[in-house]
Each structure stands twice: as structure tokens, then as C-alpha cells.
C-alpha atoms as a PDB file:
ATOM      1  CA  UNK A   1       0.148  20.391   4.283  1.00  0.00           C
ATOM      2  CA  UNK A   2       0.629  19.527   0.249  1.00  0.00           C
ATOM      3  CA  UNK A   3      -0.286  16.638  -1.222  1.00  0.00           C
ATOM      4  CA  UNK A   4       0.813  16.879  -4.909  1.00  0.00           C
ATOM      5  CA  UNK A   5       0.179  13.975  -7.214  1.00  0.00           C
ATOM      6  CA  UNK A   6       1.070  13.816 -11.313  1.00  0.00           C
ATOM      7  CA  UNK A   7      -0.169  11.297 -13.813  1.00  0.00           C
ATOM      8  CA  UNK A   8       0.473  11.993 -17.371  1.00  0.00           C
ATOM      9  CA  UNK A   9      -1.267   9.072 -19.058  1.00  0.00           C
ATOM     10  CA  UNK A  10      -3.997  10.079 -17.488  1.00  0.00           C
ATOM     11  CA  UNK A  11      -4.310  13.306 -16.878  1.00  0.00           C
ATOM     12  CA  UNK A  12      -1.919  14.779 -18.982  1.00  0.00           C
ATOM     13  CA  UNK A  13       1.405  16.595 -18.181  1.00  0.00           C
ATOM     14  CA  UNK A  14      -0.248  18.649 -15.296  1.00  0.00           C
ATOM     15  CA  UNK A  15       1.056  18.610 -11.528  1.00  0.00           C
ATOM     16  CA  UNK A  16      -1.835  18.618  -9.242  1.00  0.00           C
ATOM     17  CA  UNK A  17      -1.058  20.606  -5.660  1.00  0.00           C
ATOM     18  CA  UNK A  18      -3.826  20.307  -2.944  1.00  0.00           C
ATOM     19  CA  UNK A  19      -3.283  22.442   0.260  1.00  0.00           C
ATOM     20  CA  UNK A  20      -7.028  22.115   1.799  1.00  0.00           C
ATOM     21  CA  UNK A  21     -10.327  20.304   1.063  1.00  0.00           C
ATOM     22  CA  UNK A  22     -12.722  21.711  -1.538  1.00  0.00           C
ATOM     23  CA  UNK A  23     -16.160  22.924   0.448  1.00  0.00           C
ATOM     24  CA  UNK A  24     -18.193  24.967  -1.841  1.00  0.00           C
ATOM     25  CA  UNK A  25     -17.590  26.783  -5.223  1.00  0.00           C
ATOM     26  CA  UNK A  26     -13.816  26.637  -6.410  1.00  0.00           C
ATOM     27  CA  UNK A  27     -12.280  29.983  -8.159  1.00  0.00           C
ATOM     28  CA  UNK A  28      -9.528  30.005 -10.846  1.00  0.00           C
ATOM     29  CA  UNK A  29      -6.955  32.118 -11.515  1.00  0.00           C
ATOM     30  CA  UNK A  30      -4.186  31.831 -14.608  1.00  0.00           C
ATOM     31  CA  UNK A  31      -0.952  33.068 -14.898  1.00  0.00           C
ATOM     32  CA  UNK A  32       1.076  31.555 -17.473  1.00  0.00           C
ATOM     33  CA  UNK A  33       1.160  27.494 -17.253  1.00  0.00           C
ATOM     34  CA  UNK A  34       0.408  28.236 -13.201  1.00  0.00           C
ATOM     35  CA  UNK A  35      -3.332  28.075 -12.044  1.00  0.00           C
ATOM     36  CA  UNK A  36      -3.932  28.759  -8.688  1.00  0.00           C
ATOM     37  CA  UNK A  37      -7.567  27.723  -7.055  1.00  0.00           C
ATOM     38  CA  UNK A  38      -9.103  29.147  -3.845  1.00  0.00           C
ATOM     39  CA  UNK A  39     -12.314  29.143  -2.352  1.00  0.00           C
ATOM     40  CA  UNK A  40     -15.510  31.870  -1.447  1.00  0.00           C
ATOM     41  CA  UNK A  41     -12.969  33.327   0.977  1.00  0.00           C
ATOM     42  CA  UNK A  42      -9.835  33.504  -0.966  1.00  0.00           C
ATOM     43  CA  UNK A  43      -8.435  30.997   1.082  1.00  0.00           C
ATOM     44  CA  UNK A  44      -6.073  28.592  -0.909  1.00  0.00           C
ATOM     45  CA  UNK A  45      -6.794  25.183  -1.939  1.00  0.00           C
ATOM     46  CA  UNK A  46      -4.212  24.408  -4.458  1.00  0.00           C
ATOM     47  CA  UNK A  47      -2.367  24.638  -7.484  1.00  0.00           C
ATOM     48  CA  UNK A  48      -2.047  22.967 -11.081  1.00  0.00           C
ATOM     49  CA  UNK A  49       0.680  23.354 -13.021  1.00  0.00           C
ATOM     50  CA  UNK A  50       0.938  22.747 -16.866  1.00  0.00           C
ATOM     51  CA  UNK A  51       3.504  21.395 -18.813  1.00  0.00           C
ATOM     52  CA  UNK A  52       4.403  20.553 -15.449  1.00  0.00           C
ATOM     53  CA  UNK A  53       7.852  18.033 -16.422  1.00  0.00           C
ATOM     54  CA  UNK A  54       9.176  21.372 -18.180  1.00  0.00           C
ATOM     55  CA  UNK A  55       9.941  23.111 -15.143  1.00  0.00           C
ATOM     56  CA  UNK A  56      10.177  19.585 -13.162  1.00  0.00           C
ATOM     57  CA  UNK A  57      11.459  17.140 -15.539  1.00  0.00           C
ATOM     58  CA  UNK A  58      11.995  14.599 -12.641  1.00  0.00           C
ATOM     59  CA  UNK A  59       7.961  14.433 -12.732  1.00  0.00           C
ATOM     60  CA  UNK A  60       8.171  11.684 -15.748  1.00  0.00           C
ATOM     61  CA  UNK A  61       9.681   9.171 -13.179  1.00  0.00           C
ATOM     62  CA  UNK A  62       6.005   9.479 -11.265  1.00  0.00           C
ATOM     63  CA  UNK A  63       2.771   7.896 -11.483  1.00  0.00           C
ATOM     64  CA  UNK A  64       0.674   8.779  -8.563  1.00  0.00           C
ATOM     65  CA  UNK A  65       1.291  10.880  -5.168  1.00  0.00           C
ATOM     66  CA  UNK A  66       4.143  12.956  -5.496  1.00  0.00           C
ATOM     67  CA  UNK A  67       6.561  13.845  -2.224  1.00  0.00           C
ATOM     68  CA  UNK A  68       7.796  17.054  -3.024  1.00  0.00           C
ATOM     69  CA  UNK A  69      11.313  17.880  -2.284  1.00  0.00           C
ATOM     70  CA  UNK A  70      12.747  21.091  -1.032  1.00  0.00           C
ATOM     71  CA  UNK A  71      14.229  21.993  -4.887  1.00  0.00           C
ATOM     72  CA  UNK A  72      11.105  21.061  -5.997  1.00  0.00           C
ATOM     73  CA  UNK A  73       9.228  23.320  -3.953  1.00  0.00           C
ATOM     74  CA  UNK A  74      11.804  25.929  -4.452  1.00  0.00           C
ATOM     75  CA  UNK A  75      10.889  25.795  -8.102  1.00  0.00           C
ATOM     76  CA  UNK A  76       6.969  26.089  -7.557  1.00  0.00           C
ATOM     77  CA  UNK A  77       7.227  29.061  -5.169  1.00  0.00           C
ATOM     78  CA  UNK A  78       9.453  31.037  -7.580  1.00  0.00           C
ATOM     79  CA  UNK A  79       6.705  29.933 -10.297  1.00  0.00           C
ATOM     80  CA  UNK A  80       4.069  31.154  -7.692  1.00  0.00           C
ATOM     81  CA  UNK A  81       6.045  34.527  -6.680  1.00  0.00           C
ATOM     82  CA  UNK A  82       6.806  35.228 -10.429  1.00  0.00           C
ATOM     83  CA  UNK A  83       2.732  34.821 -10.996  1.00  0.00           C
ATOM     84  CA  UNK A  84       2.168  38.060  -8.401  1.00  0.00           C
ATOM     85  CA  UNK A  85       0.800  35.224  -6.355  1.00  0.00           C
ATOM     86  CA  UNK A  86       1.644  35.427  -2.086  1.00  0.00           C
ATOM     87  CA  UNK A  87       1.429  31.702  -1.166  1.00  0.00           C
ATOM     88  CA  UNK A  88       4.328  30.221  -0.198  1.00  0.00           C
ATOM     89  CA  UNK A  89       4.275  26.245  -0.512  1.00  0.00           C
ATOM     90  CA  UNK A  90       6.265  24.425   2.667  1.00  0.00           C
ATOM     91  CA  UNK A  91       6.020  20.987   3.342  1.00  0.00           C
ATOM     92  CA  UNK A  92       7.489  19.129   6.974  1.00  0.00           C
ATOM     93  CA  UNK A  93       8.155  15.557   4.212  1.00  0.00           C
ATOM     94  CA  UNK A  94       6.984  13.480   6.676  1.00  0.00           C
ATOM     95  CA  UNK A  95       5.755   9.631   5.771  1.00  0.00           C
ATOM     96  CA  UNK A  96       1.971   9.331   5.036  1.00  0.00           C
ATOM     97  CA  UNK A  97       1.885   5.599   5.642  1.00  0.00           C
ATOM     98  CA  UNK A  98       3.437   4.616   9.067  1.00  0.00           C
ATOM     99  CA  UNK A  99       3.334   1.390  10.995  1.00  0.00           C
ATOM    100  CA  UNK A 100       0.683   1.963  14.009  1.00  0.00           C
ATOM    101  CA  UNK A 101      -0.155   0.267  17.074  1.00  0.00           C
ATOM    102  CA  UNK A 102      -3.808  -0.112  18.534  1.00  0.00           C
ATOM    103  CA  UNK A 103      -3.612   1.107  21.896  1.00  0.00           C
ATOM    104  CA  UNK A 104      -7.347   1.630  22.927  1.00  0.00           C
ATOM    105  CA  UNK A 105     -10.482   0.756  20.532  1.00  0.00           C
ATOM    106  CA  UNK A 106     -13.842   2.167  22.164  1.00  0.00           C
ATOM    107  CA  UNK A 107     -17.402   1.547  20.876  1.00  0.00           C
ATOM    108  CA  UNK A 108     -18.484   4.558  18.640  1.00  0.00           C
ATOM    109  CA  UNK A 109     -20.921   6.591  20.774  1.00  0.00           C
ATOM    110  CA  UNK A 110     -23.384   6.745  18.113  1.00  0.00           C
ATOM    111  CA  UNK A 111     -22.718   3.593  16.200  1.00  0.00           C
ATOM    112  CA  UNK A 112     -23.166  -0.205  16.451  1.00  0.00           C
ATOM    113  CA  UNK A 113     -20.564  -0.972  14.031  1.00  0.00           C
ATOM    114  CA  UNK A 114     -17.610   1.752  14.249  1.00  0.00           C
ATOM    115  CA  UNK A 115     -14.770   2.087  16.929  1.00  0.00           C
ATOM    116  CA  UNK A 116     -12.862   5.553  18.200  1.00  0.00           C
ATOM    117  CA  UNK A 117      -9.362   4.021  18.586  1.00  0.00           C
ATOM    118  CA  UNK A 118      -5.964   5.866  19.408  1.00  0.00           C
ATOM    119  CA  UNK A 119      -3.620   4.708  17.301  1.00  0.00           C
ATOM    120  CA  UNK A 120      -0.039   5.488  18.377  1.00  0.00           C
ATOM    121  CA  UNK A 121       1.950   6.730  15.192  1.00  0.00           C
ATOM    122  CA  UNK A 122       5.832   7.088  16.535  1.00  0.00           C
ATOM    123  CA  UNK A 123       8.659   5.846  18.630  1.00  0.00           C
ATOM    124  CA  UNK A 124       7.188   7.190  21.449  1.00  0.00           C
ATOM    125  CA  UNK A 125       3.656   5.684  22.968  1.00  0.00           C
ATOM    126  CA  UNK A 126       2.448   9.526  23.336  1.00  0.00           C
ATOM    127  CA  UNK A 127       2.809   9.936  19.800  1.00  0.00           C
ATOM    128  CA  UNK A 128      -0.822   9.126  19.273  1.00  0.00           C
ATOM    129  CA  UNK A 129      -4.214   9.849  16.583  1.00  0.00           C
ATOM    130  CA  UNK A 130      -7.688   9.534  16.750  1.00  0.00           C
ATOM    131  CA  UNK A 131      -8.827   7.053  14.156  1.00  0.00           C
ATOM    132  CA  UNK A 132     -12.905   6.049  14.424  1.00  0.00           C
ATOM    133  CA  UNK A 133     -12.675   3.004  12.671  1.00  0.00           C
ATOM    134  CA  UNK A 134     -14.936   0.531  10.959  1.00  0.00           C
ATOM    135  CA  UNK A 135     -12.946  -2.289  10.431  1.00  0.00           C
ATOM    136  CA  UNK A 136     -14.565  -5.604  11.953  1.00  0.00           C
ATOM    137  CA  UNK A 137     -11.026  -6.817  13.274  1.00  0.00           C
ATOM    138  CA  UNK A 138     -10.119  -3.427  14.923  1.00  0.00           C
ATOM    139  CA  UNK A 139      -9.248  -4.409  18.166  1.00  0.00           C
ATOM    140  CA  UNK A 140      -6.908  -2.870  21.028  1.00  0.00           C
ATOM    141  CA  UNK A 141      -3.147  -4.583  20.606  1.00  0.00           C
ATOM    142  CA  UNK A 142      -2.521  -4.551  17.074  1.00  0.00           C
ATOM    143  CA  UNK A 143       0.090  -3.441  14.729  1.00  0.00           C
ATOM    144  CA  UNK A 144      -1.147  -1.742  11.458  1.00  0.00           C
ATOM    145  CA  UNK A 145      -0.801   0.466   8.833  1.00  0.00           C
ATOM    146  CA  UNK A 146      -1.752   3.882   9.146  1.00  0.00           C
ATOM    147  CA  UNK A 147      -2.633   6.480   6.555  1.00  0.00           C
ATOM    148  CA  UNK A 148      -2.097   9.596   7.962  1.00  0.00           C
ATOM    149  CA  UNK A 149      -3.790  13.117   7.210  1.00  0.00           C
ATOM    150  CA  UNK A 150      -2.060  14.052   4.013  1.00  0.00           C
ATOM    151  CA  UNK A 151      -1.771  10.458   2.704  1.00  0.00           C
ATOM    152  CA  UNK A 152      -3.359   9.710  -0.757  1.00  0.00           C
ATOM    153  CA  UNK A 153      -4.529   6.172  -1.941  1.00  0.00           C
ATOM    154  CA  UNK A 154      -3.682   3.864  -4.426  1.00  0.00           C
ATOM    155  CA  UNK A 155      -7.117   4.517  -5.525  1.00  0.00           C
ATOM    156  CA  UNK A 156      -6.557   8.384  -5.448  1.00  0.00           C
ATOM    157  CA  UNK A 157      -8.295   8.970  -2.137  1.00  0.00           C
ATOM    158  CA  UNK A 158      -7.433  11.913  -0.289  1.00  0.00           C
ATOM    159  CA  UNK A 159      -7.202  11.703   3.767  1.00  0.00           C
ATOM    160  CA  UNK A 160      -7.883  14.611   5.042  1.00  0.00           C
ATOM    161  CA  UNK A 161      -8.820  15.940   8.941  1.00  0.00           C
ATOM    162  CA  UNK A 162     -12.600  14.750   9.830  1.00  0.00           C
ATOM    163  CA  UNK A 163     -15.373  13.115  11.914  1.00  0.00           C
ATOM    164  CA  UNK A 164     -17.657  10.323  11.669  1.00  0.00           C
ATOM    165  CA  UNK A 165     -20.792  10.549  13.224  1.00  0.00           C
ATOM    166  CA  UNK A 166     -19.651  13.567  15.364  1.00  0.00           C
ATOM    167  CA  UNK A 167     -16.399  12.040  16.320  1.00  0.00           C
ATOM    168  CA  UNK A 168     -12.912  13.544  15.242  1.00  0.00           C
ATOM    169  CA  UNK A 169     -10.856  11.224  13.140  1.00  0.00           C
ATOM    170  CA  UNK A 170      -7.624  12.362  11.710  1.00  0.00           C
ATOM    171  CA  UNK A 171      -5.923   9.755   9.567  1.00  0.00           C
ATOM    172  CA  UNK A 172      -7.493   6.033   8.429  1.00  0.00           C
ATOM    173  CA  UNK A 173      -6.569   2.580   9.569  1.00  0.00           C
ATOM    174  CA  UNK A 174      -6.286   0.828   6.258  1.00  0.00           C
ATOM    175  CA  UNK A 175      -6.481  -2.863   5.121  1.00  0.00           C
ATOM    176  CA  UNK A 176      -4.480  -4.668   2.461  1.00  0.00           C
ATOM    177  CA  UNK A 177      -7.057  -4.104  -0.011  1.00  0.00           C
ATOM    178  CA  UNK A 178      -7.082  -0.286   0.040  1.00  0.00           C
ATOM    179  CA  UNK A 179      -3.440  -0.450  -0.195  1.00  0.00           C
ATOM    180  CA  UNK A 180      -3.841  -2.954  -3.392  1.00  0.00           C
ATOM    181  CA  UNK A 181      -1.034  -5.378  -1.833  1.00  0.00           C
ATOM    182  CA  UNK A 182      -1.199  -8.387  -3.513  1.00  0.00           C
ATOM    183  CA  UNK A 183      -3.307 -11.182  -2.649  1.00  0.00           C
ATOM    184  CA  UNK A 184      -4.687  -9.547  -0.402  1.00  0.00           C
ATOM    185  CA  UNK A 185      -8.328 -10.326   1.021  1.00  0.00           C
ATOM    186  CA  UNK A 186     -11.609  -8.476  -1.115  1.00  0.00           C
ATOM    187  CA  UNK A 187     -13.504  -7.946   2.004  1.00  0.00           C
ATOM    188  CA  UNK A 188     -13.436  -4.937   4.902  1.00  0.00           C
ATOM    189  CA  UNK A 189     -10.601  -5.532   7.749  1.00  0.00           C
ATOM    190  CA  UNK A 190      -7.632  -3.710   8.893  1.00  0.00           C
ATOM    191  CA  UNK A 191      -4.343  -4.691   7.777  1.00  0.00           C
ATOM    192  CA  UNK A 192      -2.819  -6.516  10.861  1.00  0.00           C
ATOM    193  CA  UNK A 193       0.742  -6.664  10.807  1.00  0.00           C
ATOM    194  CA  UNK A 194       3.105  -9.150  12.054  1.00  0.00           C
ATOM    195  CA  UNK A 195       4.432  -8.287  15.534  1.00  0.00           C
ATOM    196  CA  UNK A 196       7.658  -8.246  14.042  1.00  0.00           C
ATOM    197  CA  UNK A 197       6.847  -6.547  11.259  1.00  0.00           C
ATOM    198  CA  UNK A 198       9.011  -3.274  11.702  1.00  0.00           C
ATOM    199  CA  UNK A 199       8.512  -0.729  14.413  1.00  0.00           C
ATOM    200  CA  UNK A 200       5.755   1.543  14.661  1.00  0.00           C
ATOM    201  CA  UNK A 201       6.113   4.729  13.125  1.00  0.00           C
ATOM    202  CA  UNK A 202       8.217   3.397  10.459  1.00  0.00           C
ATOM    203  CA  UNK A 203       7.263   4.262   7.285  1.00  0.00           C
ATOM    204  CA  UNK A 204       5.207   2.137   5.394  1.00  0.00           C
ATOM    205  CA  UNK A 205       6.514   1.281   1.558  1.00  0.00           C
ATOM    206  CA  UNK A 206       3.041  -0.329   0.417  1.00  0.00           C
ATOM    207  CA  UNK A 207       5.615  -1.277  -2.864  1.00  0.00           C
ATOM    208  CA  UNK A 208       8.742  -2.739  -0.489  1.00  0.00           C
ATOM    209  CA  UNK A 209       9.632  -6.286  -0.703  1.00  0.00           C
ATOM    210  CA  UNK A 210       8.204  -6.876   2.752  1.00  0.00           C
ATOM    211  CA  UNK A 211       4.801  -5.132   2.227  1.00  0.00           C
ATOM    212  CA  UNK A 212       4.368  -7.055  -1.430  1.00  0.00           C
ATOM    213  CA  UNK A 213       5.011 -10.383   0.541  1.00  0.00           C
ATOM    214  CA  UNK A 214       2.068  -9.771   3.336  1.00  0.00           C
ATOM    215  CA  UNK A 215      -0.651 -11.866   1.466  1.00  0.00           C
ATOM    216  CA  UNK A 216       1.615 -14.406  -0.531  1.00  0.00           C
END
């Protein structure tokens, strides 16, 4: 999994590559412009690449999360293999925001307030996640939007694999606020979709036409 995101007014003209979650001390290593980071173990966590729109000058068209393509990626492992590095950076390009459907919502074992839903994802009904939501409108029967594992926020929120409260939860049913639609309601709740809205596990354009028009 990669979840790459580049912002140069903010952060400069640096490509940001995230592989794992950060637990613990981060190392650094520099080879030219390319800076790979690891953890106690070795194990990689991710990449940042400076002067990052020289070597991928369609970065300047981006603000935000990043969907690298298979040239792209071509570009940063021959970066990575000409650093004496051995990762090799793959992606599968699937859609972090899908249209879901509620199937089951379940009282948290140990919580008043959250609910272990699973949240089918695809065509097919067996396409299915965990989600442990707290939402006060998640019920079973709903369509919504889903941010899968790998999915980064308007806000810059990362989704990774997790648990609340002991329970596994491995993606986040989001509401129109967290996905800064306009209009849209300043107060916790799900996102719930028009029946018609599109089917579920479409992809989710929080900037489409249809998705802009949800709150208006």
C-alpha cells in the first residue's frame, strides 16, 4: 500500500510516500534528493523525495493525495534502485473513497456509543469491511461513503488498518463534513447517500458534480 501526497505551497516541492504507520523512533537515510525512512527494525515506512516536480513534473498539477501511476512509480523505483536502496514501490490503484452499503450495525461490545458494522465495499454483497463506527445515524440499510485503508483526508488524515476498543476496523465511514462537501452539516453523522446515488463500490469523487451538490 502507498499513499503519496505533494503540496508545494505548503510543504515545499517534496513528494511525501507512506508505505506503513510510524510506531516508535523513525530513521533517515539520504541519497541524493531521495530520503528513505524506516523504523527500529529496518522495516520501511516511506519515502520523500526533493525537488520532487524535477523528476515528476506532472506533480505541479497536485495539491493533496497523490494516485501514483505506473510511469510514475517506474520513475521512483529507478530513483530508489539507483540510491543502492532494495524497496520496490507497487501499488494495486484502487479507489480510496467508494460508495458502501450498511449491511449489519452491532452494538460495540465495550461501548455505549460505537457500532461494529460490515460495510459492503463492491459489486458483489461478499465484498465486505469491518468499520466500528461512531456515527449517531449509523444504522443497518444505508448507502455511504467509505474511506478505505489507504485513503487520506481532506484534512490530511491518514486511514490506516486498526481497532477501537479491541475491535478491528479497517477503513472509516465518513460524513459530509470530513469530506468538506459543501454545505454540509458541522456536527458528527455519516454521510447517507441517496438510494440512487450510484452503485456501491463506485468510486467516490468527493470534487464531482454530484458529490458537490449533496448539501445544496
Amino acid at each position: 500500500m502507498i499513499i503519496a501526497s505533494y503540496n508545494q505551497p505548503a510543504l515545499g516541492d517534496v513528494l511525501m510516500i507512506l508505505t506503513a504507520p510510524q510506531k516508535g523512533a523513525s530513521h533517515y537515510q539520504q541519497t541524493g534528493d531521495l530520503v528513505r525512512i524506516s523504523d527500529d527494525h529496518n522495516q520501511l515506512l516511506g519515502y520523500n523525495l526533493m525537488h520532487a516536480s524535477h523528476y515528476l513534473p506532472e506533480l505541479t498539477t497536485y495539491q493533496g493525495q497523490v494516485f501514483l501511476t505506473d510511469g510514475m512509480l517506474a520513475v521512483l523505483n529507478k530513483l530508489i534502485q539507483t540510491a543502492d536502496f532494495s524497496d520496490v514501490l507497487t501499488d494495486d490503484h484502487a479507489p480510496r473513497f467508494v460508495v458502501g452499503y450498511v449491511q449489519t450495525a452491532e452494538p460495540h461490545p465495550d461501548s455505549d456509543h460505537l457500532q461494529v458494522t460490515q460495510t459492503q465495499i463492491g459489486a458483489n454483497p461478499d465484498q465486505t469491511v469491518q468499520i466500528v463506527s461512531g456515527s449517531p445515524n449509523m444504522q443497518a440499510g444505508i448507502k455511504v461513503v467509505v474511506a478505505k485503508v489507504g485513503a487520506m483526508m481532506p484534512s490530511g488524515q491518514i486511514i490506516w488498518p486498526g481497532a477501537l476498543r479491541g475491535v478491528e476496523s479497517d477503513g472509516m465511514i465518513v460524513s459530509g463534513r470530513e469530506l468538506a462537501l459543501p454545505n454540509a452539516p458541522q456536527r458528527p453523522g455519516a454521510l447517507i447517500l441517496p438510494a440512487d446515488f450510484a452503485p456501491v463500490g463506485t468510486p467516490f469523487d468527493r470534487l464531482a458534480p454530484a458529490a458537490q451538490a449533496l448539501f445544496k
